[in-house]
PDB file of N, CA and C in Angstrom:
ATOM      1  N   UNK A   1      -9.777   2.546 -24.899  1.00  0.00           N
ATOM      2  CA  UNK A   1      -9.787   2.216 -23.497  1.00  0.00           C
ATOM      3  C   UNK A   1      -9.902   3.478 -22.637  1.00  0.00           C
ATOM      4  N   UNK A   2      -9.090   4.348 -22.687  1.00  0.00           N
ATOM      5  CA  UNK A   2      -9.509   5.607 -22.340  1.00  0.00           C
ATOM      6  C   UNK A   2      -9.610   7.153 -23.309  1.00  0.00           C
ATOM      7  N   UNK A   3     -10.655   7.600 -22.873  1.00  0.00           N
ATOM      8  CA  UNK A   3     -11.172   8.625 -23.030  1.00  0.00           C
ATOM      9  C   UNK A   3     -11.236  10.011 -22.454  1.00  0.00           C
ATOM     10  N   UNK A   4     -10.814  10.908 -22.748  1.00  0.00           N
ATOM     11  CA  UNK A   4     -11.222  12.357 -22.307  1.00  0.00           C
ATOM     12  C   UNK A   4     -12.445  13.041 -22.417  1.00  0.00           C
ATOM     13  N   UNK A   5     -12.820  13.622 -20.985  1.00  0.00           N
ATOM     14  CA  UNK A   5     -13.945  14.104 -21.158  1.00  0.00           C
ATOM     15  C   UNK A   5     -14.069  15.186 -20.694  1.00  0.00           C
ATOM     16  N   UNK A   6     -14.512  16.459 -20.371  1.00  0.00           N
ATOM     17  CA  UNK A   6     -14.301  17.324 -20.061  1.00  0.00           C
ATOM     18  C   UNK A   6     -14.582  17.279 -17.957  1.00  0.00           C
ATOM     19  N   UNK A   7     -14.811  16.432 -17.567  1.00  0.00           N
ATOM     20  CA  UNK A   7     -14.779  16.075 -16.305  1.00  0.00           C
ATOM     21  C   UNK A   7     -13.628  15.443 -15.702  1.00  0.00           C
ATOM     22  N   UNK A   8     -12.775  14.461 -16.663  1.00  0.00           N
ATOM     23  CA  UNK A   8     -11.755  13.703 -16.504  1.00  0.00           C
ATOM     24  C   UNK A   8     -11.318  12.975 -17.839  1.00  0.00           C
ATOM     25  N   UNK A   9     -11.606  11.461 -17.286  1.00  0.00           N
ATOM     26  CA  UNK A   9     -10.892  10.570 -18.564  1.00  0.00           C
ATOM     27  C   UNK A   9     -11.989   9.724 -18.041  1.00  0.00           C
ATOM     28  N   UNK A  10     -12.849   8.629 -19.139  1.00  0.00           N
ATOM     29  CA  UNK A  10     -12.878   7.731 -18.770  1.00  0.00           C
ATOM     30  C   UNK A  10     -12.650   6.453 -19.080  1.00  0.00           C
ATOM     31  N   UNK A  11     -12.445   4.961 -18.699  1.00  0.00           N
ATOM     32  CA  UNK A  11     -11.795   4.085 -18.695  1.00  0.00           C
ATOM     33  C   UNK A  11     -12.902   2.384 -19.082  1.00  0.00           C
ATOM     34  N   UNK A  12     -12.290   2.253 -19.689  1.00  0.00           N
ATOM     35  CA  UNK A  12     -13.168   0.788 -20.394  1.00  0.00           C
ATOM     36  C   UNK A  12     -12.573  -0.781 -19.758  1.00  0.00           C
ATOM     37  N   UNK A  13     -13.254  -1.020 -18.596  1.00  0.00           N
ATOM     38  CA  UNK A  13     -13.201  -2.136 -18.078  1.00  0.00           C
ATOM     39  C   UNK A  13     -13.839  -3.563 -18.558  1.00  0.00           C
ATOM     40  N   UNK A  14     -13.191  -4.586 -18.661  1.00  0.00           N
ATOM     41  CA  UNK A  14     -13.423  -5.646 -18.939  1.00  0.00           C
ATOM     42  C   UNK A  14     -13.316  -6.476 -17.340  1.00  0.00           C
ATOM     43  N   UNK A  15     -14.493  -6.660 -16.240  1.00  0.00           N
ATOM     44  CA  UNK A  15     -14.000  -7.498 -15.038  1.00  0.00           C
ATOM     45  C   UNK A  15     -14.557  -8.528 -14.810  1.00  0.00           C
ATOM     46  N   UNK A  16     -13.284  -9.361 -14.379  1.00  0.00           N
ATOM     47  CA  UNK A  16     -13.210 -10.971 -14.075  1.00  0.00           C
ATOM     48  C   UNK A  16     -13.527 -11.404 -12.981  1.00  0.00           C
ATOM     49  N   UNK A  17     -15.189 -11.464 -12.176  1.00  0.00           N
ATOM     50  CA  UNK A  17     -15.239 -11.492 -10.749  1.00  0.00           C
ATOM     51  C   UNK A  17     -14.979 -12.847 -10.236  1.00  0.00           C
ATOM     52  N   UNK A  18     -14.727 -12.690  -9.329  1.00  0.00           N
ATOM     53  CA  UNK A  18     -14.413 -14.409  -8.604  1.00  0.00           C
ATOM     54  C   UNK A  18     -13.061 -14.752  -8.948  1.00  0.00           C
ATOM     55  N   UNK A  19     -12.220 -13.991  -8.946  1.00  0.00           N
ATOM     56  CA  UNK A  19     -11.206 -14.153  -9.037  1.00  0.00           C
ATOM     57  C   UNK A  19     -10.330 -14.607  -7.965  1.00  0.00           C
ATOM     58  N   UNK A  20      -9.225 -15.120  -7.725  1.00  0.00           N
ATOM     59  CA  UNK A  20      -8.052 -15.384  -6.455  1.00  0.00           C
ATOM     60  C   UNK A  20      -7.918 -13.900  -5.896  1.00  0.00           C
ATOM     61  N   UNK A  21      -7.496 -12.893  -6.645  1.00  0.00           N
ATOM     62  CA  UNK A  21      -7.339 -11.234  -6.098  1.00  0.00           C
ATOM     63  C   UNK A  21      -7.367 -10.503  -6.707  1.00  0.00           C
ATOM     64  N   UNK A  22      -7.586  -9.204  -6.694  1.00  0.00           N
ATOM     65  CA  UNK A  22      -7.678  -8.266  -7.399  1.00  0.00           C
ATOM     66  C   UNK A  22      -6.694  -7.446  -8.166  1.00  0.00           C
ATOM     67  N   UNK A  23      -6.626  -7.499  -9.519  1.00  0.00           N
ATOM     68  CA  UNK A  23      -5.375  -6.980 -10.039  1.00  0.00           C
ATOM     69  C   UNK A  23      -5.800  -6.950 -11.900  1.00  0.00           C
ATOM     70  N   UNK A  24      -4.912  -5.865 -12.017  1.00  0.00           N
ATOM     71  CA  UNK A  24      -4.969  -5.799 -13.821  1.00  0.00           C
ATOM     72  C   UNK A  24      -4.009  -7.071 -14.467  1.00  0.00           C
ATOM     73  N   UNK A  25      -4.936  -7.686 -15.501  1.00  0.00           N
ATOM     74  CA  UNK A  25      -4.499  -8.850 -15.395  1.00  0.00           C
ATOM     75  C   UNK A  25      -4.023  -8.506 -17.512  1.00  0.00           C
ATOM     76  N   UNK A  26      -5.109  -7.365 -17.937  1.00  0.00           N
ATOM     77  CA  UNK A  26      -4.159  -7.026 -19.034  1.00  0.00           C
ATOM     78  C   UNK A  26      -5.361  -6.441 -20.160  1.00  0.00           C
ATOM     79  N   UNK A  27      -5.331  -7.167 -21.324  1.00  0.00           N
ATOM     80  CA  UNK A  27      -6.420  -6.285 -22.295  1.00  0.00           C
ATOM     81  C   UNK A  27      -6.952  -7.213 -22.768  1.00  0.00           C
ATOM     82  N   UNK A  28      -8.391  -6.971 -22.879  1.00  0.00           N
ATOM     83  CA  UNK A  28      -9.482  -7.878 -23.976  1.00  0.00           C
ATOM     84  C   UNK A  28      -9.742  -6.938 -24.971  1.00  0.00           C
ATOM     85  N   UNK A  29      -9.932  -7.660 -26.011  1.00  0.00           N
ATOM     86  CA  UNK A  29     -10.161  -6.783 -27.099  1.00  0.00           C
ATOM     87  C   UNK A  29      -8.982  -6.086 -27.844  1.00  0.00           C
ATOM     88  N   UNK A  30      -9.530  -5.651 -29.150  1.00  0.00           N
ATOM     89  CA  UNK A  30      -8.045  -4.705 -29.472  1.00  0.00           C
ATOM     90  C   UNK A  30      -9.104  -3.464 -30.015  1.00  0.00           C
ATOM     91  N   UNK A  31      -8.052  -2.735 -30.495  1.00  0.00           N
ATOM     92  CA  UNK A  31      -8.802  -1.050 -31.134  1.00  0.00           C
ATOM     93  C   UNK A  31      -9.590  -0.824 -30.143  1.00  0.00           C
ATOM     94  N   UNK A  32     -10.511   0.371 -30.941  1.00  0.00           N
ATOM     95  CA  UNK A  32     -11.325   1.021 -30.310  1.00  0.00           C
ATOM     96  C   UNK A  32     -11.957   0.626 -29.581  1.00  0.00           C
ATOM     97  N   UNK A  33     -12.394  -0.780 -29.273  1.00  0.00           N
ATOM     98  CA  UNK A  33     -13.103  -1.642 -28.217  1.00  0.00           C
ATOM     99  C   UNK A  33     -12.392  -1.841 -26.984  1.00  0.00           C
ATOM    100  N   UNK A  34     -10.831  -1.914 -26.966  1.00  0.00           N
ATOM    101  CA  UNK A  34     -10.410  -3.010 -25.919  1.00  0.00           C
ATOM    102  C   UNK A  34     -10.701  -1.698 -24.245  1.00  0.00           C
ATOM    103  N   UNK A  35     -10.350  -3.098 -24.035  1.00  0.00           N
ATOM    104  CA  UNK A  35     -11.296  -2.984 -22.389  1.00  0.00           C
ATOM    105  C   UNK A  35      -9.580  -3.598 -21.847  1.00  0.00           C
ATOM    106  N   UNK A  36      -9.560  -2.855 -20.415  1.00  0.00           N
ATOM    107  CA  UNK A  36      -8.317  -3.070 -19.892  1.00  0.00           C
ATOM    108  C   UNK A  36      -8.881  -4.333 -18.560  1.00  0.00           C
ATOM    109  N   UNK A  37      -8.358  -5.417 -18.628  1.00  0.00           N
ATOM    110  CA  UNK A  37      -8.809  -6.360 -17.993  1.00  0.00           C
ATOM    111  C   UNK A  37      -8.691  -6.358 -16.382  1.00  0.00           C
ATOM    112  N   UNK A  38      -9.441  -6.236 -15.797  1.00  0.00           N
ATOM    113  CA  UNK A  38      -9.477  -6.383 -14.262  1.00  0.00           C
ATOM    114  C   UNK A  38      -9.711  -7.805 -13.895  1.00  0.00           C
ATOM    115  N   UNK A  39      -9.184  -8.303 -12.892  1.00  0.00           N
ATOM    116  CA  UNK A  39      -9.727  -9.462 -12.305  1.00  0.00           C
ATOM    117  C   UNK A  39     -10.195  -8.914 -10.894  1.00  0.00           C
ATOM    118  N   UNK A  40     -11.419  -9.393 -10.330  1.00  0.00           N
ATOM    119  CA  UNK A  40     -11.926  -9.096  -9.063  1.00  0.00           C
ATOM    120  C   UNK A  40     -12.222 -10.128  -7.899  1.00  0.00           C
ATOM    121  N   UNK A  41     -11.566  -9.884  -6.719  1.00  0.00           N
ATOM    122  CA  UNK A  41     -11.778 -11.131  -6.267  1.00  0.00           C
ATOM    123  C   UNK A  41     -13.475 -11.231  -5.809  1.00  0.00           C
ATOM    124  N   UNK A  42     -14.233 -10.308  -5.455  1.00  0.00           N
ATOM    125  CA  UNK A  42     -15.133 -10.006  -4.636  1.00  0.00           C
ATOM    126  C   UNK A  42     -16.404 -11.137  -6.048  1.00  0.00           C
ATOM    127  N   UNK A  43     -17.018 -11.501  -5.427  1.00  0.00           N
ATOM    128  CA  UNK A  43     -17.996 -11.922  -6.708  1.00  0.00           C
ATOM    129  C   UNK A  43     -19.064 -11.184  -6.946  1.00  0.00           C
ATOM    130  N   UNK A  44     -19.951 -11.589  -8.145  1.00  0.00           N
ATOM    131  CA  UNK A  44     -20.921 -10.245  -8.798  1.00  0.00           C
ATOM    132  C   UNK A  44     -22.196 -11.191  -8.320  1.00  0.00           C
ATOM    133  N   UNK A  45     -22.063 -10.655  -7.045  1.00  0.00           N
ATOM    134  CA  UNK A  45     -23.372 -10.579  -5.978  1.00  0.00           C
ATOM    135  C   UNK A  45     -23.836  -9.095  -5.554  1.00  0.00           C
ATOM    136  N   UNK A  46     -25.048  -8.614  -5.469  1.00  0.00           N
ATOM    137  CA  UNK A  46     -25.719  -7.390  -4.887  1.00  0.00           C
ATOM    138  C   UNK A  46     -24.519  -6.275  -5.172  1.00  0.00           C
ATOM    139  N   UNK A  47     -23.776  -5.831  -6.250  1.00  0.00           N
ATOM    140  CA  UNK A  47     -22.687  -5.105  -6.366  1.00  0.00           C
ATOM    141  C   UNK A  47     -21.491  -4.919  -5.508  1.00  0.00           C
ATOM    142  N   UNK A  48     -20.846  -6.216  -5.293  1.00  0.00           N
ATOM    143  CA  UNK A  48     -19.815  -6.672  -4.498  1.00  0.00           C
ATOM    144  C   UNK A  48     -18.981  -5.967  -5.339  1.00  0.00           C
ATOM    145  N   UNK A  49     -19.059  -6.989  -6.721  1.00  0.00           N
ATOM    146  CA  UNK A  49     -17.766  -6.730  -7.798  1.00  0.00           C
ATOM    147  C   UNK A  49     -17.709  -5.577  -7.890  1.00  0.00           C
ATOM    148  N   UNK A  50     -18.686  -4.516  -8.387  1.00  0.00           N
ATOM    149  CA  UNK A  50     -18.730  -3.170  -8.436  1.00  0.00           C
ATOM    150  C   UNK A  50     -17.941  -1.995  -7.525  1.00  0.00           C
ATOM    151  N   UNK A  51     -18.480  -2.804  -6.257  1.00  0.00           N
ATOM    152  CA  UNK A  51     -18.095  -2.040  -5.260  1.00  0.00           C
ATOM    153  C   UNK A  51     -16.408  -1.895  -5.257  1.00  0.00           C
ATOM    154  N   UNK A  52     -15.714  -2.926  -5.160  1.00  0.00           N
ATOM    155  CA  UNK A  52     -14.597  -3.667  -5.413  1.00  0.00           C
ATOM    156  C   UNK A  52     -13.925  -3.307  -5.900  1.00  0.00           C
ATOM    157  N   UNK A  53     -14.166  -3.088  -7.474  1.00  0.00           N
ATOM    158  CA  UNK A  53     -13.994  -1.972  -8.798  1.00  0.00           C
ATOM    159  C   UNK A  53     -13.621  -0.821  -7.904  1.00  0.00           C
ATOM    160  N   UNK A  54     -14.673  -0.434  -7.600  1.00  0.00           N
ATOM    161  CA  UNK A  54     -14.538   1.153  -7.565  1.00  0.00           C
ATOM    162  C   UNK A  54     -12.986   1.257  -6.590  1.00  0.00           C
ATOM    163  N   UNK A  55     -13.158   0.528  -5.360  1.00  0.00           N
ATOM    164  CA  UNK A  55     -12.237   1.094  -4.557  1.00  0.00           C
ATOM    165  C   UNK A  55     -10.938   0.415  -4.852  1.00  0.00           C
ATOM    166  N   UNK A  56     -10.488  -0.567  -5.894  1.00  0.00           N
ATOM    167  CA  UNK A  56      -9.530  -0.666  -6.456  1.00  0.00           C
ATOM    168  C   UNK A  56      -9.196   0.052  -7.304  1.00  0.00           C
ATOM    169  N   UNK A  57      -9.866   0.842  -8.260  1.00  0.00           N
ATOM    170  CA  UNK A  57      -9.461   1.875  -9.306  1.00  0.00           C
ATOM    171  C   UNK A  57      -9.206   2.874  -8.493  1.00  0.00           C
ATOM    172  N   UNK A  58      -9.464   3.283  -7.082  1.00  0.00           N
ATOM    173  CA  UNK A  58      -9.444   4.429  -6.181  1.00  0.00           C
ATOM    174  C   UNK A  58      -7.958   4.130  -5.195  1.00  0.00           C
ATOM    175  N   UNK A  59      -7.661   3.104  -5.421  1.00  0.00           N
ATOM    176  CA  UNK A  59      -6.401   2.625  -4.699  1.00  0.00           C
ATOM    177  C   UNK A  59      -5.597   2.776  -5.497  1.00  0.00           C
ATOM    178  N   UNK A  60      -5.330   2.478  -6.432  1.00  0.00           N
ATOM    179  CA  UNK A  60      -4.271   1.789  -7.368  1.00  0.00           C
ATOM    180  C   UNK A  60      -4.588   3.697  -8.249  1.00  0.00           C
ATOM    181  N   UNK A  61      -5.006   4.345  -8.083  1.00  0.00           N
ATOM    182  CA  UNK A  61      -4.808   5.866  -8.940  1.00  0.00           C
ATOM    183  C   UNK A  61      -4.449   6.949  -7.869  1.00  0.00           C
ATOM    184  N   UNK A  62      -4.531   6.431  -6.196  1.00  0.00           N
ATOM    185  CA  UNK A  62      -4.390   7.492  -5.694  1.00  0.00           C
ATOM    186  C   UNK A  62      -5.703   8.617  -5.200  1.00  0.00           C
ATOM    187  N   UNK A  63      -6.933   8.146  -5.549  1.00  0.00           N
ATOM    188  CA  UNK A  63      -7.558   8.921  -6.445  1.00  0.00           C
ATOM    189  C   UNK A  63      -9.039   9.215  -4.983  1.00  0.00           C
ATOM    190  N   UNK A  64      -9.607  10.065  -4.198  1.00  0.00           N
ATOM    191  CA  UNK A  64     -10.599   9.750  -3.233  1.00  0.00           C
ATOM    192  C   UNK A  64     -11.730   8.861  -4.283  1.00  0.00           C
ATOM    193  N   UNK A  65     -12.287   7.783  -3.185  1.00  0.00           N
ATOM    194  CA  UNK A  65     -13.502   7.048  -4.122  1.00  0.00           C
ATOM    195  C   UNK A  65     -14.555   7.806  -4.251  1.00  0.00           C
ATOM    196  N   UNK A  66     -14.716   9.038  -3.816  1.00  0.00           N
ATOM    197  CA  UNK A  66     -16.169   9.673  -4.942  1.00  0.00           C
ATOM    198  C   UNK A  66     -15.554  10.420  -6.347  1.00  0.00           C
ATOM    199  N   UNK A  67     -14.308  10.278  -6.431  1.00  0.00           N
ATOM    200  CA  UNK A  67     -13.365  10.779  -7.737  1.00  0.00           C
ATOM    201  C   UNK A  67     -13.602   9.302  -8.904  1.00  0.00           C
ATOM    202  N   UNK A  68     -14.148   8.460  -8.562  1.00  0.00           N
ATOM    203  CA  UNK A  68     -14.175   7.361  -9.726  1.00  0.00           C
ATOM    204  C   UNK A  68     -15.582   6.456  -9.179  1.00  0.00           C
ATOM    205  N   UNK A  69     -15.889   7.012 -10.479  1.00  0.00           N
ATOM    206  CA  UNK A  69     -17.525   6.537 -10.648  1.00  0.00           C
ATOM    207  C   UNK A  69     -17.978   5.655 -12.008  1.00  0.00           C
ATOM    208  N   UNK A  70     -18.733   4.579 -11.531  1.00  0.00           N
ATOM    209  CA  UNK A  70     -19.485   3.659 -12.677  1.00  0.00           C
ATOM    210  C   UNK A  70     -20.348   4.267 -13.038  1.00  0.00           C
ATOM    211  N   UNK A  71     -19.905   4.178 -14.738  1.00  0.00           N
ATOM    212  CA  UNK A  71     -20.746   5.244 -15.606  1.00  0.00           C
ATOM    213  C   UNK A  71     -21.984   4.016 -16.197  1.00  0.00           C
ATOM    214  N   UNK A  72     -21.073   2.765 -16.469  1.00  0.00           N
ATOM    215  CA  UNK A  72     -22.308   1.919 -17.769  1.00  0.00           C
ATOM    216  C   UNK A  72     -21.576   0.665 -17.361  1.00  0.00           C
ATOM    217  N   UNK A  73     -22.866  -0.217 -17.052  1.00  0.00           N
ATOM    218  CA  UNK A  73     -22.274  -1.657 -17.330  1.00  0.00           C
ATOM    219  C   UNK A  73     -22.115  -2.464 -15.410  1.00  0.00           C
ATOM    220  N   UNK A  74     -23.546  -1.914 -14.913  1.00  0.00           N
ATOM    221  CA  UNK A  74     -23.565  -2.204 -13.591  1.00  0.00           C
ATOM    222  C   UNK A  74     -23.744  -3.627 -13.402  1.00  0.00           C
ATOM    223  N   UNK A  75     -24.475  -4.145 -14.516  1.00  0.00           N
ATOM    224  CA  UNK A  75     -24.909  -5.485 -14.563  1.00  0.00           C
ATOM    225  C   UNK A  75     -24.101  -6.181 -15.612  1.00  0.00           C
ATOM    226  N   UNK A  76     -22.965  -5.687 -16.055  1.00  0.00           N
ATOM    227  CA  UNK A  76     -22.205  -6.878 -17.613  1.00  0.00           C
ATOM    228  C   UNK A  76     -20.926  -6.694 -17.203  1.00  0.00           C
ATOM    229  N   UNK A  77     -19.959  -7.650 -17.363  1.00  0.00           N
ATOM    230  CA  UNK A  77     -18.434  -7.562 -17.292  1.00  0.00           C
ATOM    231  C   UNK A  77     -18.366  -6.076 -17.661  1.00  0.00           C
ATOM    232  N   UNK A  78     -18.483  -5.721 -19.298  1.00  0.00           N
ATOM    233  CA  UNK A  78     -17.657  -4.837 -19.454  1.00  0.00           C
ATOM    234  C   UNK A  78     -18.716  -3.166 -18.891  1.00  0.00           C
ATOM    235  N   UNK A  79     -17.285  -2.366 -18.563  1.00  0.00           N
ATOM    236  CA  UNK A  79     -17.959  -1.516 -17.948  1.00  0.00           C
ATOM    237  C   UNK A  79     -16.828  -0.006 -18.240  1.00  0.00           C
ATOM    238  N   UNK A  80     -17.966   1.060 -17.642  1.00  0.00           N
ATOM    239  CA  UNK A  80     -17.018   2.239 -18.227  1.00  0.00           C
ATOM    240  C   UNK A  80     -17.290   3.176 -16.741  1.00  0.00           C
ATOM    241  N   UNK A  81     -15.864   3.423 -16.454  1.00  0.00           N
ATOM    242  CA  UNK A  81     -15.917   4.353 -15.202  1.00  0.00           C
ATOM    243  C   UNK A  81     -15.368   5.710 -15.538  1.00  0.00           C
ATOM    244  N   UNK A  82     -15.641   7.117 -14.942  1.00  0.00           N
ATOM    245  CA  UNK A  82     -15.044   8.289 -14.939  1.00  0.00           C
ATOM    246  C   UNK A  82     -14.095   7.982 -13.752  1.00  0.00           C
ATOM    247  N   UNK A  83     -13.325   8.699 -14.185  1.00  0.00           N
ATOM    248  CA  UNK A  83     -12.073   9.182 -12.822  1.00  0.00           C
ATOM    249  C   UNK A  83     -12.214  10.704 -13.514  1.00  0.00           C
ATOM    250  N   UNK A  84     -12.999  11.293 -12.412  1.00  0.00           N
ATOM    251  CA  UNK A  84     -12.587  12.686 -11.890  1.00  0.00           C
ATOM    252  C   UNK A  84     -11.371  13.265 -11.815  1.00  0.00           C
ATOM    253  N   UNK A  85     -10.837  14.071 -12.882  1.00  0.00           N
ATOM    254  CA  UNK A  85      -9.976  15.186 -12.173  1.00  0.00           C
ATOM    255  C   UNK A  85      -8.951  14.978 -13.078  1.00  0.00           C
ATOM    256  N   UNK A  86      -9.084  13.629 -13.304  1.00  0.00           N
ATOM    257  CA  UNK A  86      -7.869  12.947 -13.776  1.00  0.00           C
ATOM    258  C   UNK A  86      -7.619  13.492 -15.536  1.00  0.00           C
ATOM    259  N   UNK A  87      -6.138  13.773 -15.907  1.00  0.00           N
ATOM    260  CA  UNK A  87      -6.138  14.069 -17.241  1.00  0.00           C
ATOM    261  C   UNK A  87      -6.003  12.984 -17.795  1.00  0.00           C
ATOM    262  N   UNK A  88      -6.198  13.190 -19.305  1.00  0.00           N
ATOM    263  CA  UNK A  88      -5.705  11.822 -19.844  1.00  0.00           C
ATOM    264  C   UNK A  88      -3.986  11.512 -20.285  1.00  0.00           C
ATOM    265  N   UNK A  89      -3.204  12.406 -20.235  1.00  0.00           N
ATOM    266  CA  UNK A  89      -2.063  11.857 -20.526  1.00  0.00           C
ATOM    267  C   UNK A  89      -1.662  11.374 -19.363  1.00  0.00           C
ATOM    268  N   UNK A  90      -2.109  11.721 -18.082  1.00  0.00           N
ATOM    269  CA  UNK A  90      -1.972  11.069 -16.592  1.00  0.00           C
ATOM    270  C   UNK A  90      -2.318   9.355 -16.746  1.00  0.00           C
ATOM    271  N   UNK A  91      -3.266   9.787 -16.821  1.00  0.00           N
ATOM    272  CA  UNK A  91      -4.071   8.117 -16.920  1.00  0.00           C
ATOM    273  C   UNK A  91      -2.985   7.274 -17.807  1.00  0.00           C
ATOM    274  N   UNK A  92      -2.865   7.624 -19.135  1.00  0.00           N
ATOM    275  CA  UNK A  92      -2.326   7.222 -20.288  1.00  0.00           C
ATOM    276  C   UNK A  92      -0.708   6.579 -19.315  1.00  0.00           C
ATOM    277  N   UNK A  93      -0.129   7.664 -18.969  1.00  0.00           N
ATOM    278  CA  UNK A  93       1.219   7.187 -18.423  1.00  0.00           C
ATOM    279  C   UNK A  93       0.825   6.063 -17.106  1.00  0.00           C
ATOM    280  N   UNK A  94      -0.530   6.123 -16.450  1.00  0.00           N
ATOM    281  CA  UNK A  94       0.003   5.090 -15.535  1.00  0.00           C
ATOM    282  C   UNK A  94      -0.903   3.323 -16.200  1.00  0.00           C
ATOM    283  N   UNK A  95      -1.608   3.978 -16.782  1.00  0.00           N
ATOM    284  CA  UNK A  95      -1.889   2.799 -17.695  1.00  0.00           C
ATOM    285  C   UNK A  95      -1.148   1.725 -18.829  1.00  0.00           C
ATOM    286  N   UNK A  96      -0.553   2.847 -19.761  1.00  0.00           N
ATOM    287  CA  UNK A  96       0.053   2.159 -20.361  1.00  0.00           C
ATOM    288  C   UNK A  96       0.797   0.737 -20.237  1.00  0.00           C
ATOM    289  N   UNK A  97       1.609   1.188 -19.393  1.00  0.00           N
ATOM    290  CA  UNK A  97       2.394  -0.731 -19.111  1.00  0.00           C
ATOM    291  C   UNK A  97       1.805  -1.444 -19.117  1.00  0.00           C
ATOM    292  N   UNK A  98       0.451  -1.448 -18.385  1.00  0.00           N
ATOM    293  CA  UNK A  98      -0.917  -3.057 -17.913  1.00  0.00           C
ATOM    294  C   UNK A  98      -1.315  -2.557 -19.521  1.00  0.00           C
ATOM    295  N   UNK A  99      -1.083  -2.026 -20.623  1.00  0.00           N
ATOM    296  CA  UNK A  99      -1.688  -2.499 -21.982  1.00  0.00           C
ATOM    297  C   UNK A  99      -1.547  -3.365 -22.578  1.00  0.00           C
ATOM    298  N   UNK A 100       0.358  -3.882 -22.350  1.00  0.00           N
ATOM    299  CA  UNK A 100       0.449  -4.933 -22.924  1.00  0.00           C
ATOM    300  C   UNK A 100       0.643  -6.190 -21.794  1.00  0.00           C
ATOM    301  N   UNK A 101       0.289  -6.241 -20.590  1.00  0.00           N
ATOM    302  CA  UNK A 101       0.350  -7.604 -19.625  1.00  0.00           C
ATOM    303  C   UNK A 101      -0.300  -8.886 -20.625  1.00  0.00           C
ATOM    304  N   UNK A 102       0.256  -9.969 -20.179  1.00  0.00           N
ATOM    305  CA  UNK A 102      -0.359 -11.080 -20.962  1.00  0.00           C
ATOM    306  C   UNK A 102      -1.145 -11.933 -19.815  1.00  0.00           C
TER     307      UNK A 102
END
């Protein structure tokens, strides 16, 4: 789910657009695959959801939104963003808990 890169970390999204609101709702997948589950309320029209994404991963890290960028997966649920700047045992500690949400 996340990764270190020499820019930051980056992060393996699984998102649920059309959702009631926006929030980590928990993990799809297990191992090396899983994707940390987003639900989005915005729907995946003209990069609503995307957009959405971004400035919720930019809310919820603290983080300015040109610091977290869609790397892959503009057009499919699952998707992989950089967060700039960010280390990974950072990430790791504020992630962890939403690993195991049900």
């Amino acid at each position: 789910m996340l990764r270190a890169t020499e820019n930051g970390v980056t992060l393996a999204v699984r998102a649920q657009p059309g959702a009631k609101k926006t929030a980590i709702t928990g993990v799809y997948g297990e191992g090396p695959t899983a994707q940390l589950k987003i639900a989005v309320h915005a729907p995946p029209l003209e990069g609503r959801a995307n957009a959405a994404l971004l400035s919720f991963l930019a809310e919820f890290l603290g983080l300015p939104l040109n610091r977290v960028e869609l790397l892959s997966g503009e057009h499919n649920r699952s998707k992989v963003f950089l967060l700039r700047g960010l280390a990974r045992l950072d990430a790791e500690r504020i992630f962890t808990p939403y690993f195991h949400v049900s």
